[in-house]
Protein backbone atom coordinates (compact mmCIF):
# COMPACT_ATOMS: atom_id res chain seq x y z
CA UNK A 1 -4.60 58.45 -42.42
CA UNK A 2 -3.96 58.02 -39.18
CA UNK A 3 -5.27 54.67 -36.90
CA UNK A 4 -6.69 54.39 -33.77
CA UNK A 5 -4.24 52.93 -31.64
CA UNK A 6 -6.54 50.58 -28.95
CA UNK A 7 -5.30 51.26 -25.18
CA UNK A 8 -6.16 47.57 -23.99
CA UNK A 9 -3.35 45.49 -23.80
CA UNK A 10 -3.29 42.32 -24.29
CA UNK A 11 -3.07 39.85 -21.72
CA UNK A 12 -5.93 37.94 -19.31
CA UNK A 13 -8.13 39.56 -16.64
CA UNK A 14 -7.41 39.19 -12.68
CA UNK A 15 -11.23 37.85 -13.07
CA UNK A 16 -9.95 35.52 -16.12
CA UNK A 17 -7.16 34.26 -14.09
CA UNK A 18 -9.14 33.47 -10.68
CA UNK A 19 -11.73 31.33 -12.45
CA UNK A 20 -8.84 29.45 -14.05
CA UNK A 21 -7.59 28.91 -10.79
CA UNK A 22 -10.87 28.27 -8.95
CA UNK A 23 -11.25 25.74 -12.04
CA UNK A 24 -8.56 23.61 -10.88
CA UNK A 25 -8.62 23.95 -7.49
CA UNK A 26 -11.58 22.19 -7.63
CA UNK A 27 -10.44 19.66 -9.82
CA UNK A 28 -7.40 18.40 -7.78
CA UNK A 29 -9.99 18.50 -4.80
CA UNK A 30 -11.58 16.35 -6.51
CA UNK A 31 -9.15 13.92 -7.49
CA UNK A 32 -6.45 13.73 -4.89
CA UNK A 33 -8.70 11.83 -2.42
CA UNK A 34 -9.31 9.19 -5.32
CA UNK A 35 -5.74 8.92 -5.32
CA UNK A 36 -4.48 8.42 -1.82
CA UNK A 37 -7.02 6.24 -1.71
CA UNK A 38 -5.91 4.19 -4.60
CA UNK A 39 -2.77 4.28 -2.50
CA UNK A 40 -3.79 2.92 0.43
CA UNK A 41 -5.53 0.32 -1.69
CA UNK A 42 -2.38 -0.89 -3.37
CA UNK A 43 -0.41 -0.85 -0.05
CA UNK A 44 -3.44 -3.65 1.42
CA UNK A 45 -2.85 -5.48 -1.92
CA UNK A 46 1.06 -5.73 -1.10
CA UNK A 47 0.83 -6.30 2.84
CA UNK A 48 -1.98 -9.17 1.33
CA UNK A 49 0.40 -10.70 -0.91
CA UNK A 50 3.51 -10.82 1.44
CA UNK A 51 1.21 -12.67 3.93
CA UNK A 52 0.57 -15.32 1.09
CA UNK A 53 4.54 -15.56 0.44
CA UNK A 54 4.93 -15.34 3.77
CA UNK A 55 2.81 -18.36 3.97
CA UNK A 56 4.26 -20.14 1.01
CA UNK A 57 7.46 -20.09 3.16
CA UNK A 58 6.15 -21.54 6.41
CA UNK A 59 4.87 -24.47 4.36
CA UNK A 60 8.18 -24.78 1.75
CA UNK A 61 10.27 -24.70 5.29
CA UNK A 62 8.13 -27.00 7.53
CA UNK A 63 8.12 -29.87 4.49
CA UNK A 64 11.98 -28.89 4.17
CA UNK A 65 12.66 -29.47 7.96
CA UNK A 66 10.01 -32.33 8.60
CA UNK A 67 8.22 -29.84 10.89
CA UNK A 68 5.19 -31.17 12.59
CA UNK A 69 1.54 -28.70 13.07
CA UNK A 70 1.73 -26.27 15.82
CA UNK A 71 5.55 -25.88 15.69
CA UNK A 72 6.50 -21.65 16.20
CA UNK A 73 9.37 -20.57 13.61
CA UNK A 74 11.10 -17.20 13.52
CA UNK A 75 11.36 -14.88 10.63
CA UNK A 76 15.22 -16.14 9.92
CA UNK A 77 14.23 -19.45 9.22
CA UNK A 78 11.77 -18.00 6.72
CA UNK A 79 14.25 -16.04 4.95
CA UNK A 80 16.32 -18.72 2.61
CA UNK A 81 12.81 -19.24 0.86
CA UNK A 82 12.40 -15.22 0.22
CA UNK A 83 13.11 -14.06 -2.84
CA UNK A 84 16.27 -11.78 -1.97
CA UNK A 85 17.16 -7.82 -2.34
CA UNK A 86 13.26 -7.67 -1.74
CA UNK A 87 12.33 -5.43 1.39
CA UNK A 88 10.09 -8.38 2.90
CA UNK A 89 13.44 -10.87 2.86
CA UNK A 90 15.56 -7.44 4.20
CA UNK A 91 13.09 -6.19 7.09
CA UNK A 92 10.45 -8.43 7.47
CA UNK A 93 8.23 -6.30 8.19
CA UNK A 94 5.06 -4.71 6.25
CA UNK A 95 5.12 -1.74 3.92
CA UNK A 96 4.02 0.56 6.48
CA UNK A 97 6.93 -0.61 8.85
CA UNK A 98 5.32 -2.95 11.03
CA UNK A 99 6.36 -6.57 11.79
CA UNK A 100 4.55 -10.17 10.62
CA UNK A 101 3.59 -12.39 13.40
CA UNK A 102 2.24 -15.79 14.05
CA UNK A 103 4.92 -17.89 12.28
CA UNK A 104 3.77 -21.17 13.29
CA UNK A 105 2.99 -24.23 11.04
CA UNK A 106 -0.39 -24.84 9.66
CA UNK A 107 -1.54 -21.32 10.49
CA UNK A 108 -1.80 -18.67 8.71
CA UNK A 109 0.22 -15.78 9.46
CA UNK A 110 -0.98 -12.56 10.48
CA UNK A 111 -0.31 -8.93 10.17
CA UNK A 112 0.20 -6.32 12.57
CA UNK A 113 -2.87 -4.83 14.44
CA UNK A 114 -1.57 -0.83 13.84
CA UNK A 115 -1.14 -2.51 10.12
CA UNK A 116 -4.51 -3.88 9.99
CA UNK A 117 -6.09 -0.19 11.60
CA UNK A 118 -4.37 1.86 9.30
CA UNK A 119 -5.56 -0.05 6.13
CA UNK A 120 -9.13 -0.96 7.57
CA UNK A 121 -10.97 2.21 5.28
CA UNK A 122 -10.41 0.00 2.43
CA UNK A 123 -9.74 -3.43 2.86
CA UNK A 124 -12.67 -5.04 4.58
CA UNK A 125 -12.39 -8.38 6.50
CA UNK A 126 -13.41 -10.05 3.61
CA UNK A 127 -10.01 -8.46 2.10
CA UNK A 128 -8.18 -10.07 4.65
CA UNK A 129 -9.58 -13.56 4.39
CA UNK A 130 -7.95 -16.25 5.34
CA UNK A 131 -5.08 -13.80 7.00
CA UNK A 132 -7.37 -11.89 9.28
């Protein structure tokens, strides 16, 4: 007896392969915006929380120093009350490279204006509060 011998190989379609493809295409067009802007989200929550160390600082160095309201301080008198080998004690400046300003005692500091911009699709005002 002899047997048919079948002349399809085996192996996937052009057709099979495109829809594959297609498939997740539309799946990482789907998801990639959810993650930059998950992103973005977490870089607001740091620039957020270096403003409240930030702040911590002011108040640690103007008890420290016997500083009286009103009185403008510089970021290297901020620095000894850092934690150290962390890039807000080396730069001083926000995770998208912009610098802190308003160092002065009994008011909050404040963040960079390009800072505030590039962050503003999600982090509201209300985000911001009291560092706005």
């Amino acid at each position: 007896m002899t047997q048919k011998r079948s002349h399809r190989l085996a192996g996937f379609t052009l057709v099979e392969i495109m829809i594959v493809t297609s498939v997740i295409a539309l799946l990482a067009a789907i998801a990639v915006p959810g993650f930059l802007r998950a992103r973005k989200r977490s870089q607001a929550t740091r620039v957020l929380e270096d403003l409240r160390i930030i702040d911590g600082a002011m108040s640690l160095y103007a008890i420290e120093k016997n500083k009286a309201s009103g009185a403008t301080l510089v970021f290297s008198d901020l620095q000894p009350y850092l934690k150290r080998s962390t890039p807000l004690y080396n730069t001083g400046r926000d995770i998208l490279g912009h610098r802190y300003r308003n160092f002065i005692v009994d008011q909050y500091p404040q963040m960079s204006g390009r800072t505030a911009t590039a962050l503003s699709d999600v982090a509201d005002a209300s985000f911001w509060s009291p560092y706005q």
